[in-house]
C-alpha atoms as a PDB file:
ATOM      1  CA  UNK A   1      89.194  96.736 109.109  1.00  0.00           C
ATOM      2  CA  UNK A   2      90.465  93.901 106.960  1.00  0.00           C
ATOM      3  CA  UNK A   3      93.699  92.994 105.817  1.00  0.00           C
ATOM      4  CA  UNK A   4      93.096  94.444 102.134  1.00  0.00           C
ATOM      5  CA  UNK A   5      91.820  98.293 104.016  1.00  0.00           C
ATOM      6  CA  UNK A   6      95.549  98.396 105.882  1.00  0.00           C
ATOM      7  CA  UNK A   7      97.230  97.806 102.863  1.00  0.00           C
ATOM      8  CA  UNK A   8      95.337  99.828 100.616  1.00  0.00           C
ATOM      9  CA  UNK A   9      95.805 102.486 103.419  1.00  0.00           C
ATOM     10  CA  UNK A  10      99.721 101.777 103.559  1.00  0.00           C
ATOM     11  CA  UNK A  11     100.040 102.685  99.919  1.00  0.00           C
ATOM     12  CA  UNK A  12      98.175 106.097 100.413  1.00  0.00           C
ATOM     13  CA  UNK A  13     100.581 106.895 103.232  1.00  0.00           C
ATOM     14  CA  UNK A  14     103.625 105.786 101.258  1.00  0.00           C
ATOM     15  CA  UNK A  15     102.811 107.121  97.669  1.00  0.00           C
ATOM     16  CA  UNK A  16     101.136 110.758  99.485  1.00  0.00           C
ATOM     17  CA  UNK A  17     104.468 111.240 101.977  1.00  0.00           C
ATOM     18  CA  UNK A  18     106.967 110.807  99.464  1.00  0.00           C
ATOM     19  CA  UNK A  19     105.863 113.264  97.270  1.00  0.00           C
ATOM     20  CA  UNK A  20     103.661 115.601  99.423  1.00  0.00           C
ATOM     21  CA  UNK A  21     105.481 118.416  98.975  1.00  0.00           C
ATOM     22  CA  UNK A  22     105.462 118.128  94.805  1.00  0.00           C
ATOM     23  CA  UNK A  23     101.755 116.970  95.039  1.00  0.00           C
ATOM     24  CA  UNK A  24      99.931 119.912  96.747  1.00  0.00           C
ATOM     25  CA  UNK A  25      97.218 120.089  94.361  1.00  0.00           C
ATOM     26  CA  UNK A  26      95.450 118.540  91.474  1.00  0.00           C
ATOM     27  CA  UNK A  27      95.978 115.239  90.899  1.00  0.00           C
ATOM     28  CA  UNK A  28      97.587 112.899  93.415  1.00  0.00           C
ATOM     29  CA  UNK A  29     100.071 109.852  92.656  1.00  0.00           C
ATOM     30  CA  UNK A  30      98.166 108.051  94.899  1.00  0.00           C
ATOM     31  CA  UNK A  31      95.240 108.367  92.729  1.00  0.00           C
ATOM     32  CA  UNK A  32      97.741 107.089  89.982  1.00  0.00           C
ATOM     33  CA  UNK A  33      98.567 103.624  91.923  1.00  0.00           C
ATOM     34  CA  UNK A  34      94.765 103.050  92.921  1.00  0.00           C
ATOM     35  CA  UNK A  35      94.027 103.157  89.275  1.00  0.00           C
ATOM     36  CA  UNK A  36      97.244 100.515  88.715  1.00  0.00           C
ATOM     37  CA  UNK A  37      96.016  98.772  90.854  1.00  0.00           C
ATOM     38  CA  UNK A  38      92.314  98.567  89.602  1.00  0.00           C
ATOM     39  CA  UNK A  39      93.844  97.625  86.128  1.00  0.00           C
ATOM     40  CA  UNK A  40      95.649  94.654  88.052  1.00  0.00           C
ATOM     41  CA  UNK A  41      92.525  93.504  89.395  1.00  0.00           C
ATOM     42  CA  UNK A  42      89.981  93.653  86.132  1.00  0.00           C
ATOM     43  CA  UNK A  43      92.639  92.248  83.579  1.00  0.00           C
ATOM     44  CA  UNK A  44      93.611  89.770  86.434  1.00  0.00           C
ATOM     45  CA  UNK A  45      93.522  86.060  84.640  1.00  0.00           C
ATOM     46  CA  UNK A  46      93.376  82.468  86.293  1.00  0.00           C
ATOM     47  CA  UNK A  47      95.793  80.343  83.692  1.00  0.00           C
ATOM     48  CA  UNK A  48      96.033  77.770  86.599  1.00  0.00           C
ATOM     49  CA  UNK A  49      95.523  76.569  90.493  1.00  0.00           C
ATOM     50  CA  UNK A  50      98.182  78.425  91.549  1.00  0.00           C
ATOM     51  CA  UNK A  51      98.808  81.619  89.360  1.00  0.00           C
ATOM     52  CA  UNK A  52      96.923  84.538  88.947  1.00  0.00           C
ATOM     53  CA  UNK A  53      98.511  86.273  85.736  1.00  0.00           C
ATOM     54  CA  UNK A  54      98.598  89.809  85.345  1.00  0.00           C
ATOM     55  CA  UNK A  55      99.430  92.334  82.560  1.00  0.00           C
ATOM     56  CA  UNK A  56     103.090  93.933  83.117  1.00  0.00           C
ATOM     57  CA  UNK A  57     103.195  96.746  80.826  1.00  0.00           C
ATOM     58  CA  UNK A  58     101.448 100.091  81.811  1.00  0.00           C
ATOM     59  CA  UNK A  59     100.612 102.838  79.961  1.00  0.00           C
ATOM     60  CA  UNK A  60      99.415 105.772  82.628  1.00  0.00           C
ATOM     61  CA  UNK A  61      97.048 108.600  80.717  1.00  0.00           C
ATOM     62  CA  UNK A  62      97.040 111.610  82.119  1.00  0.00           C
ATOM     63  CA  UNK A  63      95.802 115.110  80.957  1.00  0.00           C
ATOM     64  CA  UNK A  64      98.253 117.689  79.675  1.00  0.00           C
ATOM     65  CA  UNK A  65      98.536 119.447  83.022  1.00  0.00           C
ATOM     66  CA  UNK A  66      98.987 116.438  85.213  1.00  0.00           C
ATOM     67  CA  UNK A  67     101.398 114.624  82.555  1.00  0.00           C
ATOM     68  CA  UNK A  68     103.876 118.123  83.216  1.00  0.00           C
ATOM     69  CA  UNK A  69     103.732 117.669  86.557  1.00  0.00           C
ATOM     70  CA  UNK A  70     104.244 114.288  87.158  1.00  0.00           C
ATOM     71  CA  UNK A  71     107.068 113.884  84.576  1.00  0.00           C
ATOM     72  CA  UNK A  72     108.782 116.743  86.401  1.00  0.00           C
ATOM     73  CA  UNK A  73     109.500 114.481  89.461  1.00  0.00           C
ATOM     74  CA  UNK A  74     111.269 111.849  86.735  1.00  0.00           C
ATOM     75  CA  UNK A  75     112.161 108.758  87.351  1.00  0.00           C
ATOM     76  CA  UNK A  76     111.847 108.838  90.898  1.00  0.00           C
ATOM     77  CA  UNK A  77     107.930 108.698  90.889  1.00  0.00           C
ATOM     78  CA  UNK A  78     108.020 106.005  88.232  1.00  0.00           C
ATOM     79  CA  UNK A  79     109.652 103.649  90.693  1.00  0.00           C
ATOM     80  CA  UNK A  80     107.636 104.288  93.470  1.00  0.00           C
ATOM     81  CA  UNK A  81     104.796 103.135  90.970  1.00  0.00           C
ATOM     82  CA  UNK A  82     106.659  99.894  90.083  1.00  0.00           C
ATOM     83  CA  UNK A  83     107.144  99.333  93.620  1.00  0.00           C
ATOM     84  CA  UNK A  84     103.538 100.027  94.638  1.00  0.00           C
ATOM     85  CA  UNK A  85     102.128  97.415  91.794  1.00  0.00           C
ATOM     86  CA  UNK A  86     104.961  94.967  92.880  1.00  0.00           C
ATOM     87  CA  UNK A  87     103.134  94.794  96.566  1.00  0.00           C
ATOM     88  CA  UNK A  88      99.734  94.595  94.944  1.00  0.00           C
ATOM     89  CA  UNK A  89     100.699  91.897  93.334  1.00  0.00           C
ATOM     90  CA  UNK A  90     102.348  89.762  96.087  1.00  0.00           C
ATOM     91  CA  UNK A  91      99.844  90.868  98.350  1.00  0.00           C
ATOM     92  CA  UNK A  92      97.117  89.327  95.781  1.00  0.00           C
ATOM     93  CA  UNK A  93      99.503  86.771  94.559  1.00  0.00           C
ATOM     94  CA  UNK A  94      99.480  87.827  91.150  1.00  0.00           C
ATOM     95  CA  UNK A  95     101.950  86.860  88.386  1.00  0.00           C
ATOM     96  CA  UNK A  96     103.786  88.492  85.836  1.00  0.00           C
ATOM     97  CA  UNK A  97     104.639  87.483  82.422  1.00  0.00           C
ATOM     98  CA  UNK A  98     108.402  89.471  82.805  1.00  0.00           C
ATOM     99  CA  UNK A  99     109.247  92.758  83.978  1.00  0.00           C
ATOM    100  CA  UNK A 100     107.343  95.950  84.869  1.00  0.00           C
ATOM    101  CA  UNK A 101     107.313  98.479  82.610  1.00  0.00           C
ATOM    102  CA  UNK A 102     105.396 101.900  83.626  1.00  0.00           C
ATOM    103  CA  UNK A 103     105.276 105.037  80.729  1.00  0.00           C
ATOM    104  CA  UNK A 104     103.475 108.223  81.596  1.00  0.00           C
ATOM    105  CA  UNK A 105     101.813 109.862  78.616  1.00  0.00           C
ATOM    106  CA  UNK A 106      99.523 112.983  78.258  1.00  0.00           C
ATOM    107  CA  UNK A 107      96.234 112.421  76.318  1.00  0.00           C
ATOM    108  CA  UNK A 108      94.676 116.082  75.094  1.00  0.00           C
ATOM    109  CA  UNK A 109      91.229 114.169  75.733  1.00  0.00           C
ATOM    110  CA  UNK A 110      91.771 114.133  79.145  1.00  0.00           C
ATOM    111  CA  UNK A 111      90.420 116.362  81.622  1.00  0.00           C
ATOM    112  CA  UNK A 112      92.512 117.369  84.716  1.00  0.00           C
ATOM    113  CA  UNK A 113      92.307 114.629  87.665  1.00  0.00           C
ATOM    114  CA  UNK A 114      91.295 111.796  85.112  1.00  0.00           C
ATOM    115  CA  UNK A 115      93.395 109.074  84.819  1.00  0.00           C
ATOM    116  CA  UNK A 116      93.538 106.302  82.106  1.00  0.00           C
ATOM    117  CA  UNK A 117      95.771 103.291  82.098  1.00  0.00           C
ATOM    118  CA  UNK A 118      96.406 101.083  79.035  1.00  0.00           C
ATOM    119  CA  UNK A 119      98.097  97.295  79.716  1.00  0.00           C
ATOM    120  CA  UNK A 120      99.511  94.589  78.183  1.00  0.00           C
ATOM    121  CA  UNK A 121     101.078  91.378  79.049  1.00  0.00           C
ATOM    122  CA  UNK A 122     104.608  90.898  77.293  1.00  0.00           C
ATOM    123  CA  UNK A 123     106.976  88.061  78.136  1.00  0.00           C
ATOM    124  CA  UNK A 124     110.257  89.197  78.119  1.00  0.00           C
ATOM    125  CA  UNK A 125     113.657  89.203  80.735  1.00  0.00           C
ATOM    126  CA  UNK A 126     113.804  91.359  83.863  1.00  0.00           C
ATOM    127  CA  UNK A 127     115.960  93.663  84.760  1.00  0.00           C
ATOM    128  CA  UNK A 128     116.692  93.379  88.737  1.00  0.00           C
ATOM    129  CA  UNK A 129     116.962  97.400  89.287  1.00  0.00           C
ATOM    130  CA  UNK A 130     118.717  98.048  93.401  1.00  0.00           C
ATOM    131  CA  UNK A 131     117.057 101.611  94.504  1.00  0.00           C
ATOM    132  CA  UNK A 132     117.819 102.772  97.848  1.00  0.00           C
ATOM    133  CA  UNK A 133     115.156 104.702 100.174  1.00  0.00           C
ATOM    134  CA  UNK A 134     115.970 107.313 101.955  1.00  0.00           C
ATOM    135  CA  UNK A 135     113.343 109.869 103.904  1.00  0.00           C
ATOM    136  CA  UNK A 136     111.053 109.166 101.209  1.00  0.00           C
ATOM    137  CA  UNK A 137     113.115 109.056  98.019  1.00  0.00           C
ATOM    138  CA  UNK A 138     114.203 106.626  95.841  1.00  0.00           C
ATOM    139  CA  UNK A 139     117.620 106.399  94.611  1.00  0.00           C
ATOM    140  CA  UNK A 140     118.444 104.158  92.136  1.00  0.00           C
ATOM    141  CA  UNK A 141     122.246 102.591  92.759  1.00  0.00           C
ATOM    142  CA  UNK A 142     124.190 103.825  89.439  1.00  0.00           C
ATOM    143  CA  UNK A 143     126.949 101.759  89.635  1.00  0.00           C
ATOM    144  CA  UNK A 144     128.086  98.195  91.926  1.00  0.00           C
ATOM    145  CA  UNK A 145     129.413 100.442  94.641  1.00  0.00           C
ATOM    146  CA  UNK A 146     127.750 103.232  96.323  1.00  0.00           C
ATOM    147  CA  UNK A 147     128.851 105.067  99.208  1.00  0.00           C
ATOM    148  CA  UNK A 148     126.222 107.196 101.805  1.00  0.00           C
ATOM    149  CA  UNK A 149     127.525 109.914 103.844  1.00  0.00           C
ATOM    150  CA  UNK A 150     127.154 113.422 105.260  1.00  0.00           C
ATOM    151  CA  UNK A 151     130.609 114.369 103.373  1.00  0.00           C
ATOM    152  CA  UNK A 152     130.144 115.928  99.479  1.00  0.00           C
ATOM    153  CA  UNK A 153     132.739 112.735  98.582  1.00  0.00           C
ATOM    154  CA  UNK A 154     129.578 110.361  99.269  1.00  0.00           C
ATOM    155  CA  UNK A 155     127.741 109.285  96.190  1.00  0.00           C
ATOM    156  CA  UNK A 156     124.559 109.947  98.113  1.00  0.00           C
ATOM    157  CA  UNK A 157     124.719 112.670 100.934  1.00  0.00           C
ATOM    158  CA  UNK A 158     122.228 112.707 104.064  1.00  0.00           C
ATOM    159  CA  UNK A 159     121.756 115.770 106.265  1.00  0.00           C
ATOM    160  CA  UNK A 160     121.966 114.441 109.728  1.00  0.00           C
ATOM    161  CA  UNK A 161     125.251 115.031 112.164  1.00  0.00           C
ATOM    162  CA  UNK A 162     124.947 111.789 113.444  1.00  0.00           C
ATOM    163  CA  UNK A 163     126.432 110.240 110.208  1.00  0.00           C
ATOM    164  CA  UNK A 164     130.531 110.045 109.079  1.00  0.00           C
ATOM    165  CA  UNK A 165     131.342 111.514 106.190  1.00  0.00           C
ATOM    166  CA  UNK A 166     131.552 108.296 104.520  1.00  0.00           C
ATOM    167  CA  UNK A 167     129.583 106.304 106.691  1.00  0.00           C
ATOM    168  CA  UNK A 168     128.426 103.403 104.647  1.00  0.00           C
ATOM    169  CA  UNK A 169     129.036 101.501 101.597  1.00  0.00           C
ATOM    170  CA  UNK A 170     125.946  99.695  99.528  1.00  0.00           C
ATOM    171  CA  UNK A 171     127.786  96.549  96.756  1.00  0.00           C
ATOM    172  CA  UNK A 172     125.527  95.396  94.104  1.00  0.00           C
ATOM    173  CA  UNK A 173     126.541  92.344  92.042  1.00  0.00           C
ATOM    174  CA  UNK A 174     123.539  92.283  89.316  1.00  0.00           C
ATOM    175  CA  UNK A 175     121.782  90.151  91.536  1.00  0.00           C
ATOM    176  CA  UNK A 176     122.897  90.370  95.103  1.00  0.00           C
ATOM    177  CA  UNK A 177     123.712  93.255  97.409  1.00  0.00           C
ATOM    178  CA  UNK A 178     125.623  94.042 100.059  1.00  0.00           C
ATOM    179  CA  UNK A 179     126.434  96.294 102.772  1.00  0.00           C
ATOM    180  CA  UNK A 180     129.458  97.509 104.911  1.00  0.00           C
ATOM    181  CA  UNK A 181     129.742 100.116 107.674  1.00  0.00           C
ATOM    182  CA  UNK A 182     132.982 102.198 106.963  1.00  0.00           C
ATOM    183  CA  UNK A 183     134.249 102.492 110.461  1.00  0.00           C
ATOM    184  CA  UNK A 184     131.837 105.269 111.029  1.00  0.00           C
ATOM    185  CA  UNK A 185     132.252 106.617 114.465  1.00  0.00           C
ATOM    186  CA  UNK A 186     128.435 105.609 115.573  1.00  0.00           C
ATOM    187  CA  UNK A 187     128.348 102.605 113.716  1.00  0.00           C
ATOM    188  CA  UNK A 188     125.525 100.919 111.600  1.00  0.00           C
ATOM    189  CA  UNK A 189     122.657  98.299 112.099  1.00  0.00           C
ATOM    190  CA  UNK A 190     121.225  96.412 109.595  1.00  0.00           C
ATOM    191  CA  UNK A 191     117.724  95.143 110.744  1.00  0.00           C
ATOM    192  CA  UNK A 192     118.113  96.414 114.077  1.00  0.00           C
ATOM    193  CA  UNK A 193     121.776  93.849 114.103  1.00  0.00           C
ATOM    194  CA  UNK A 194     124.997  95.977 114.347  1.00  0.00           C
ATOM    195  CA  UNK A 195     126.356  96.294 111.022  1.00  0.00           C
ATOM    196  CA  UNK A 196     130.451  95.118 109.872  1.00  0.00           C
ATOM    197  CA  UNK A 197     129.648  93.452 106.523  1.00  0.00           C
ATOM    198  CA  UNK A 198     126.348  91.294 105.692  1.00  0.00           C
ATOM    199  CA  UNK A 199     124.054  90.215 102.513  1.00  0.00           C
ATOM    200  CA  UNK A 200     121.066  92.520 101.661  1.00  0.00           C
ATOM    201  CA  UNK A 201     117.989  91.294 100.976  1.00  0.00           C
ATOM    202  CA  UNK A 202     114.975  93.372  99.517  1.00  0.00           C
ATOM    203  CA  UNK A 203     113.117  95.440 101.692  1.00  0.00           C
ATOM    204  CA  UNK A 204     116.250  95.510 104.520  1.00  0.00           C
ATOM    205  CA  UNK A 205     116.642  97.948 106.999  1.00  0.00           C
ATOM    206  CA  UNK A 206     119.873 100.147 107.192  1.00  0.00           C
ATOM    207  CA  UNK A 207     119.520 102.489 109.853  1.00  0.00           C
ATOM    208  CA  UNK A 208     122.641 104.951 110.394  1.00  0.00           C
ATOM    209  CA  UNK A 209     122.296 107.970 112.679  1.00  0.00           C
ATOM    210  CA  UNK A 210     118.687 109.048 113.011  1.00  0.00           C
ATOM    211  CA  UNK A 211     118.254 108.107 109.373  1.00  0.00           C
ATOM    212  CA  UNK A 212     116.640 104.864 108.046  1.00  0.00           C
ATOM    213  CA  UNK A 213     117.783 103.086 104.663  1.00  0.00           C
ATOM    214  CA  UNK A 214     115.518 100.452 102.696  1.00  0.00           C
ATOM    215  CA  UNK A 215     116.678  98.424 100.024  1.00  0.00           C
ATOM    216  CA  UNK A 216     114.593  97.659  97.184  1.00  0.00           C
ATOM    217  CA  UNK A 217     114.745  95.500  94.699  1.00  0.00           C
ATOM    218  CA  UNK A 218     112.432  96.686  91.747  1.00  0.00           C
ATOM    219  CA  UNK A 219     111.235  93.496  88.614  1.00  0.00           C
ATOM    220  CA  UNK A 220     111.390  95.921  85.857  1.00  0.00           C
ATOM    221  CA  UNK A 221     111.440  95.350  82.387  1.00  0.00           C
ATOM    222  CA  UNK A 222     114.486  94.586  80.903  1.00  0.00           C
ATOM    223  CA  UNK A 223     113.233  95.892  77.569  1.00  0.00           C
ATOM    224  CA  UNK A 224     114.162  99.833  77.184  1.00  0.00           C
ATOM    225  CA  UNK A 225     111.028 100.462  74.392  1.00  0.00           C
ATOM    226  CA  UNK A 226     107.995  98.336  76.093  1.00  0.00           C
ATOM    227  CA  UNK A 227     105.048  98.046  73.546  1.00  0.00           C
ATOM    228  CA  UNK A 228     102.195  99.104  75.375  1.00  0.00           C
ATOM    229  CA  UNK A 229      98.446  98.584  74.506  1.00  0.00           C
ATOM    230  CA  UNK A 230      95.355  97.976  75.512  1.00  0.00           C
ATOM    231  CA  UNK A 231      91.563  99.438  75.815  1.00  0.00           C
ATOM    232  CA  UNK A 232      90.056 102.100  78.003  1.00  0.00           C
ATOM    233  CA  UNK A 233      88.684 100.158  80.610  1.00  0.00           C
ATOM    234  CA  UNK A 234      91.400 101.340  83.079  1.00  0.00           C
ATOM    235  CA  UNK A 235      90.152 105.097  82.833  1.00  0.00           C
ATOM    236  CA  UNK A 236      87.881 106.517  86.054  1.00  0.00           C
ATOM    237  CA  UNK A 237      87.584 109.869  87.944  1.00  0.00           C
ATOM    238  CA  UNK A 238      88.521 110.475  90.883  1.00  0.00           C
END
């Protein structure tokens, strides 16, 4: 199996756990990346030696039953897609022209299970978003200081007795982050290092109690109305 099939793989395990127990039936956000991920590679464009560019802007068409459910998760499920085309893209070394921008809309001309994707490429400013992963869920850091705990006084609260109440705090600049352990009475480790104070970088490891914390770092589009268009070339079955 090649380097490509593990990857490919990895996505279905990380885009199927997260939301397995949304997703029983019908169609799958899994399905959803794969066809992101086709659109990356057929409107994928050589402009030089060295870069590989790549539209930014995503339109995802989805039949009337599929668009409820999926826009029922929020925007949760539309990170995990940003994230999921971000690795594509490194992993293919692709380029972007600014920010990712990912819309769900329903399409009456859809049937159920058939997704279409419309793209553009639109140059524009990014907007560095800091989401936090925990068990499978993404949440997005709503202000520079967050706090994660077992106690209702956390901003985010995890179920596991191993944890303080206020166990540890995540600092986000607008273009750094940071953590620090809160004098919890187990203590923290950041990539497997015990944990006082230290820099995050994207994709880090926080592990506190039995629980594991990854920060993200997700390119989005700085732009809060993307224009998105493009052809039908995107659309397949399943």
């Amino acid at each position: 199996m090649g380097l490509l099939d593990n990857f490919e793989r990895g996505l279905e395990r990380a885009v199927n756990g997260a939301f397995a127990k949304t997703f029983r039936s019908g169609l799958q956000p899994v399905e959803v990346t794969s066809a992101l991920r086709r659109e990356l590679d057929t409107k994928a464009v050589v402009v030089a030696r060295d870069r590989i560019l790549v539209p930014n802007k995503f339109t995802v068409l989805l039949s009337p039953a599929d668009y409820s459910t999926m826009s029922e998760v929020g925007p949760t499920l539309i990170d995990e897609f940003v994230l999921q085309v971000e690795r594509h893209a490194v992993a293919q070394r692709y380029s972007f022209a600014g920010g990712i921008s990912i819309a769900l809309k329903s399409d009456d001309k859809l049937a159920e299970g058939v997704v279409g994707i419309d793209s553009v490429s639109v140059k524009g400013s990014v907007a560095w978003t800091p989401v936090l992963e925990i068990d499978g869920t993404m949440h997005p850091l709503a202000g520079p200081r967050t706090i994660i705990g077992r106690g209702s006084e956390a901003d985010i609260t995890v179920d596991d007795t191993g944890i303080s109440r206020k166990h540890v705090e995540i600092l986000w600049d607008g273009k750094r982050g940071q953590a620090r352990d809160l004098g919890s009475t187990n203590g923290s480790k950041l990539n497997g290092v015990k944990l006082g104070k230290a820099p995050l970088e994207p994709d880090s490891v926080i592990e506190i109690g039995r629980t594991q914390i990854i920060f993200r770092v997700l390119a989005q589009s700085a732009d809060t109305a993307p224009t998105q268009s493009g052809s039908d070339n995107g659309r397949g079955g399943r």
